[in-house]
Protein backbone atom coordinates (compact mmCIF):
# COMPACT_ATOMS: atom_id res chain seq x y z
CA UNK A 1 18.75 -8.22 -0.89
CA UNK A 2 16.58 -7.03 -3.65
CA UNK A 3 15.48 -3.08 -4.13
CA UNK A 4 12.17 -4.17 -5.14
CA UNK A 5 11.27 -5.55 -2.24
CA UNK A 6 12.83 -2.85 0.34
CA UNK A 7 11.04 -0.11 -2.29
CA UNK A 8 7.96 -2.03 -1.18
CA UNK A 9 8.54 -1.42 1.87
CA UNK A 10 9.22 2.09 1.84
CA UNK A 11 5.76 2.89 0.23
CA UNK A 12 3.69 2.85 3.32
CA UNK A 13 5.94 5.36 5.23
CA UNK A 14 6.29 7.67 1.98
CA UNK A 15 2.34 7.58 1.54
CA UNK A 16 2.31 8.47 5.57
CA UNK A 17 4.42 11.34 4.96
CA UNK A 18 2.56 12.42 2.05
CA UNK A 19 -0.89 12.54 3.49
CA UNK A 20 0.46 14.23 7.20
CA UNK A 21 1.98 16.51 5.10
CA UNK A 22 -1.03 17.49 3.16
CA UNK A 23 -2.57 17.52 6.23
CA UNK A 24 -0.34 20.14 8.11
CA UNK A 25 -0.35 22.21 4.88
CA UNK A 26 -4.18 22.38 5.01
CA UNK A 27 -4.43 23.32 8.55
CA UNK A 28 -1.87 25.68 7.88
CA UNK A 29 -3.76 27.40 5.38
CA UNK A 30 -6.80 27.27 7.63
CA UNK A 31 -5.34 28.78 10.47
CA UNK A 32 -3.96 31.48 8.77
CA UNK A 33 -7.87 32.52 8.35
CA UNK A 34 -8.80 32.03 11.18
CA UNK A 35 -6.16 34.18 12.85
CA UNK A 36 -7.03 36.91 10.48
CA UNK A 37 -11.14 36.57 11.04
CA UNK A 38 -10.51 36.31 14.60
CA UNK A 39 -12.03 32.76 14.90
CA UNK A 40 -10.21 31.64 18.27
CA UNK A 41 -12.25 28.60 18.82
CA UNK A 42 -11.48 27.45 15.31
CA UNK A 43 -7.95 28.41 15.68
CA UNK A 44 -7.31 26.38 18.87
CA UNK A 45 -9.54 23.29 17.50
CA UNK A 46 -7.18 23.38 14.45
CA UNK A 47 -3.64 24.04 16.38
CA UNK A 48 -4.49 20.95 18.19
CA UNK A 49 -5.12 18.86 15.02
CA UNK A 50 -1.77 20.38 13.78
CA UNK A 51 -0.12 19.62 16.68
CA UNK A 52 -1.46 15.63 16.06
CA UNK A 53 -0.74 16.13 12.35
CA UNK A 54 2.75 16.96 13.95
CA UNK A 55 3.09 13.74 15.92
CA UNK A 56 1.91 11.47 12.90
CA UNK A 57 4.49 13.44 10.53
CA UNK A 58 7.22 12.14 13.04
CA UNK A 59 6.50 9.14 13.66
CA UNK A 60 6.38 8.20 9.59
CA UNK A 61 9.09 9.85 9.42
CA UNK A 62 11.32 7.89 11.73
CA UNK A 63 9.89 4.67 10.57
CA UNK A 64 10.59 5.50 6.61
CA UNK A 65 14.21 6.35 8.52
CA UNK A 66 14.29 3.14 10.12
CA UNK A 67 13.72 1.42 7.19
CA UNK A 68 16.07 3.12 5.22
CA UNK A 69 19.03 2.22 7.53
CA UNK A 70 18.60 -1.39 7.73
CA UNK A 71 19.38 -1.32 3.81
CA UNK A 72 22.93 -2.05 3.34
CA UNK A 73 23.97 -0.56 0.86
CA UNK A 74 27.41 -1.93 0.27
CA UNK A 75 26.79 -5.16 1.30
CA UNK A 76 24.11 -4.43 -1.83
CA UNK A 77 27.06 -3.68 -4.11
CA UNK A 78 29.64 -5.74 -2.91
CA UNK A 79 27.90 -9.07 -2.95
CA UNK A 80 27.36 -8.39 -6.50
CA UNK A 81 23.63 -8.10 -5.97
CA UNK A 82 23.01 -5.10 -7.78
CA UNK A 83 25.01 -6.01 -11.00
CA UNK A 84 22.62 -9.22 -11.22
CA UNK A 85 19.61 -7.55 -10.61
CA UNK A 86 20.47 -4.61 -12.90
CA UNK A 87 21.34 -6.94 -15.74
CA UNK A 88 18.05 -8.59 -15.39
CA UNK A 89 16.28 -5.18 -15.55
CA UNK A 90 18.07 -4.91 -18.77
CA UNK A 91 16.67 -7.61 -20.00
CA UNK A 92 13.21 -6.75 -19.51
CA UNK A 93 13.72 -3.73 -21.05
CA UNK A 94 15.38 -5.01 -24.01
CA UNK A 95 18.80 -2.97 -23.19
CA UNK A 96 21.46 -4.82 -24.65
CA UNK A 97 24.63 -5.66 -22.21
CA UNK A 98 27.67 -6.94 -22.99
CA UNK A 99 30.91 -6.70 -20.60
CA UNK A 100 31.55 -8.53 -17.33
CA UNK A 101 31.60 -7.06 -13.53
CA UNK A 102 32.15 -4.26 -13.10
CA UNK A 103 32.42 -2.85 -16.62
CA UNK A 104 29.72 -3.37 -18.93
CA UNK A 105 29.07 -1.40 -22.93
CA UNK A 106 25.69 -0.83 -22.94
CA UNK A 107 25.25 0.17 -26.93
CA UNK A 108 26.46 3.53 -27.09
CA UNK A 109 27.15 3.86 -23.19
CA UNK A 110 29.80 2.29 -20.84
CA UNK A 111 28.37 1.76 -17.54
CA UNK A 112 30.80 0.91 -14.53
CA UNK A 113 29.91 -0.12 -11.01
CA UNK A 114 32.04 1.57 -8.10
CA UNK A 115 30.86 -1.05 -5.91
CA UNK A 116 34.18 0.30 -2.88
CA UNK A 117 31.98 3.65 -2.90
CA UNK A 118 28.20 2.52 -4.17
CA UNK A 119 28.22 4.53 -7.05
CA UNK A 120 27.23 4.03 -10.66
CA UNK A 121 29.04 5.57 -14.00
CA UNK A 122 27.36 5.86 -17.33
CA UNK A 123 30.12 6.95 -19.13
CA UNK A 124 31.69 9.87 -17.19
CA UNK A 125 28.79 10.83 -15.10
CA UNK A 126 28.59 9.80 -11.95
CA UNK A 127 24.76 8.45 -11.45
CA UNK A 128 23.29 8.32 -8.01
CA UNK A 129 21.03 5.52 -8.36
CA UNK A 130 20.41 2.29 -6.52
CA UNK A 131 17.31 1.00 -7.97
CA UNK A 132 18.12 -1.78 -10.60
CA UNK A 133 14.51 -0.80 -12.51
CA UNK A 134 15.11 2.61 -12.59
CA UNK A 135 19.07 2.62 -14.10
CA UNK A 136 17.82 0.19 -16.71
CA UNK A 137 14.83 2.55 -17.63
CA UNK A 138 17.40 5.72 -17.85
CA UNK A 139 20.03 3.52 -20.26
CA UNK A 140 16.85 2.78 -21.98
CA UNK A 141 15.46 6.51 -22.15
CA UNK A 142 18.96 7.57 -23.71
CA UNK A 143 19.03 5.69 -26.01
CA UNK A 144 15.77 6.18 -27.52
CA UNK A 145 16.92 9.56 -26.93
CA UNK A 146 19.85 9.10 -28.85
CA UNK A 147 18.15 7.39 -31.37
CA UNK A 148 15.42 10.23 -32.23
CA UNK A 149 18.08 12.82 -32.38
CA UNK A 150 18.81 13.97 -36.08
CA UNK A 151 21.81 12.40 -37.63
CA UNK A 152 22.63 13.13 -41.42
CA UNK A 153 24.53 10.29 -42.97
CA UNK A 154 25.67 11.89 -45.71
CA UNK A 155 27.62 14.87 -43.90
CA UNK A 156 28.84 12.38 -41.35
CA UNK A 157 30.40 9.87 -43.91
CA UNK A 158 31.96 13.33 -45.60
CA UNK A 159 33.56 14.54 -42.31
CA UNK A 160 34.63 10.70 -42.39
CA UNK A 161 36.31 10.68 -45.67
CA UNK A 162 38.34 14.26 -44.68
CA UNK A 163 39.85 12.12 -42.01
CA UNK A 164 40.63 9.51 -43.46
CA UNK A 165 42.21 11.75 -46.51
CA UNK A 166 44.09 13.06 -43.57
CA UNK A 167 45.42 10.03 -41.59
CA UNK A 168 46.32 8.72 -45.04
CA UNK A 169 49.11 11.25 -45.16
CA UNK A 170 49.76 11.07 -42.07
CA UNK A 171 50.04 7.31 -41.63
CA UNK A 172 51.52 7.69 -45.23
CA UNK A 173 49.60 5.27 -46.49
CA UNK A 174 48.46 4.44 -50.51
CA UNK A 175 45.24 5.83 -51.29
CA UNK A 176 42.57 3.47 -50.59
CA UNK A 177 44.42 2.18 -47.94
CA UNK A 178 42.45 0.42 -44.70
CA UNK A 179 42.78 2.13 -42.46
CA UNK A 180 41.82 1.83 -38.61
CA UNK A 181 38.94 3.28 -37.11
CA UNK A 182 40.00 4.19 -34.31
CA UNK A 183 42.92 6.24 -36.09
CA UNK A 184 40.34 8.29 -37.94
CA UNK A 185 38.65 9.29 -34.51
CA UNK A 186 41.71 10.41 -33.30
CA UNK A 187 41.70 12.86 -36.45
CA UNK A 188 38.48 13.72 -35.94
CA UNK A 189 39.12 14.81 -32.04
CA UNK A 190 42.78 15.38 -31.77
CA UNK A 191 42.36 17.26 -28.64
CA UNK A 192 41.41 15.60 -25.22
CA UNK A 193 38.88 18.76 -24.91
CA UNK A 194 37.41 17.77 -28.23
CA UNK A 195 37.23 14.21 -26.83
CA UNK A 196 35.37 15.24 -23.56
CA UNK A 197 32.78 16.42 -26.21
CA UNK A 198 32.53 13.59 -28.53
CA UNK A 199 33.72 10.34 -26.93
CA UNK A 200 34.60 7.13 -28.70
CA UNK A 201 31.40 5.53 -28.24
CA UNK A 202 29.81 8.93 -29.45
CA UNK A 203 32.07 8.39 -32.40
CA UNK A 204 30.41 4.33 -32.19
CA UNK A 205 26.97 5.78 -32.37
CA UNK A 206 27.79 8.05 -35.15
CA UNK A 207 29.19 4.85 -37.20
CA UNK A 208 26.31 2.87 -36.27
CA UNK A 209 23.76 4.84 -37.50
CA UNK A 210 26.06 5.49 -40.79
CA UNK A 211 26.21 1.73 -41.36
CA UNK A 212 22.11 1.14 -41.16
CA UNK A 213 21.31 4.28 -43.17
CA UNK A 214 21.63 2.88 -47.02
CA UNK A 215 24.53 5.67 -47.50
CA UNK A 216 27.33 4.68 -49.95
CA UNK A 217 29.19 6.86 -51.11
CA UNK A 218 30.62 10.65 -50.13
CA UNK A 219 29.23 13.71 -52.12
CA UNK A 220 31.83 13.76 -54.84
CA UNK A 221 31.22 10.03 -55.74
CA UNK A 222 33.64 8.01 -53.42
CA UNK A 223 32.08 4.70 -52.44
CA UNK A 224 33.29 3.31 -48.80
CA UNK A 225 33.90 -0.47 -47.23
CA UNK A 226 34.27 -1.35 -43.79
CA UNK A 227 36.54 -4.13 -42.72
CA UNK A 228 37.21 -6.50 -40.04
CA UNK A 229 40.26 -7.48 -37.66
CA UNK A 230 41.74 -10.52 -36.44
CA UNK A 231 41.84 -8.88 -33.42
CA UNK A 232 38.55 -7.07 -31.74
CA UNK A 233 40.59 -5.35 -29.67
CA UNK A 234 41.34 -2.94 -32.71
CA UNK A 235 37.25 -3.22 -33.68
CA UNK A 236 34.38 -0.60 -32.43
CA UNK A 237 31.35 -2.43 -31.55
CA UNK A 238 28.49 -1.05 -33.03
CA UNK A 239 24.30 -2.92 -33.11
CA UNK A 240 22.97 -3.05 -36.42
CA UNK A 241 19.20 -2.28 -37.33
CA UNK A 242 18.22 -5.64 -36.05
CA UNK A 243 20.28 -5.54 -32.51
CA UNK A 244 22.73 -7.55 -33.92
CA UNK A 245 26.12 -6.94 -32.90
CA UNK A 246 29.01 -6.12 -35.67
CA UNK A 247 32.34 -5.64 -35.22
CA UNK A 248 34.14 -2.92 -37.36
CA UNK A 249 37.61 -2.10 -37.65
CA UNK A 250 38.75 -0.40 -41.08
CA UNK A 251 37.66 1.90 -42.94
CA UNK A 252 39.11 2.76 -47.13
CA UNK A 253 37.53 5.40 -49.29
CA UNK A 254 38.04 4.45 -53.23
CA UNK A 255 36.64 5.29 -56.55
């Protein structure tokens, strides 16, 4: 199955519906001056062209409802017919995927495909969408969104450094230790409320857009270094300025 192809042919029946619709609402409109002129010929001419206006209405209707039933829509999901035809639409739109069935990171979203229930998650929001094209072009839309929103570097990478002057006691590390990422997010959002708000890959975005804005040091003069891990399982995924993927794990903070 491909939603292209059944969208195809739902297009005749919508246009049907559209133009009987348009139809009823002008004789509608007609009628109602005609009853208050006291045109009776007019009035019965037009009921009966209502009445036919009726019939066609109906008749698109249960055809666009026929149609719409023979679509399966969890042999759709299930097959795994979707997933490929929503990765291609990614493609085309330049969205970059990474992640296998049914869980997929979508730079700064995670997308997951219910495929039991037909439903789609970008993040925690449940979307109700079934039309490869158009999932791809709202991934896309968010994060150009995302993108144009403002974003200043040099409070971020301040906030950044009170964490991680923070999870250094804590952790009771040496100053300008390395320390983990993901540690410092759990400073920054220590509550699950706070987390609801501003999700890891929120916190991804954030470092992203840190990393490709020239910043280097904090406001009183601390430069900062990012580090890898032997193990990406410990690393947030973040795009650079070209698309290119990097992997960051640490963070230290020295003079």
């Amino acid at each position: 199955m491909n939603y292209e192809n059944f969208y195809q042919e739902l297009l005749p029946h919508q246009k049907s519906l559209k133009d009987s619709l348009a139809l009823l609402q002008k004789l509608f409109k007609t009628t109602g001056k005609e009853v208050e002129s006291g045109d009776m010929k007019s009035l019965i001419r037009d009921l009966n062209a209502m009445a036919d206006a009726s019939h066609a209405l109906s008749s698109a209707l249960d055809a666009m409802k026929e149609t719409a039933d023979s679509f399966d829509t969890k042999a759709y999901f299930e097959s795994g017919e979707f997933a490929e035809q929503m990765l291609s639409a990614c493609r085309e739109k330049g969205v970059d995927v990474r992640g296998d069935f049914p869980v997929y990171e979508m730079f700064p979203y995670r997308v997951k495909i219910d495929s039991e229930n037909q439903d789609i998650y970008l993040d925690r929001k449940k979307v109700q969408c079934m039309r490869p094209q158009s999932f791809a072009q709202t991934v896309r839309a968010g994060q150009e969104k995302l993108n144009k929103a403002p974003f200043n570097p040099g409070t971020f990478v301040n906030e950044l450094a009170d964490a991680y002057d923070l999870a250094l006691m804590k952790l009771k590390k040496h100053p300008e230790s390395d320390i983990y990422l993901t540690s410092l997010y759990k400073v920054l959002a220590p509550m699950s409320r706070f987390r609801k708000d501003y999700d890891q890959q929120s916190f991804a975005f954030d470092l992203a857009r840190l990393y490709t804005s020239g910043t280097e040091e904090t406001k009183n003069g601390r430069k900062f270094q990012f580090g890898p891990s032997r193990d990406n399982t410990k690393a947030i995924r973040i795009l650079d300025k070209d698309g290119q993927e990097q992997f960051l794990a640490t963070i230290r903070f020295y003079t």
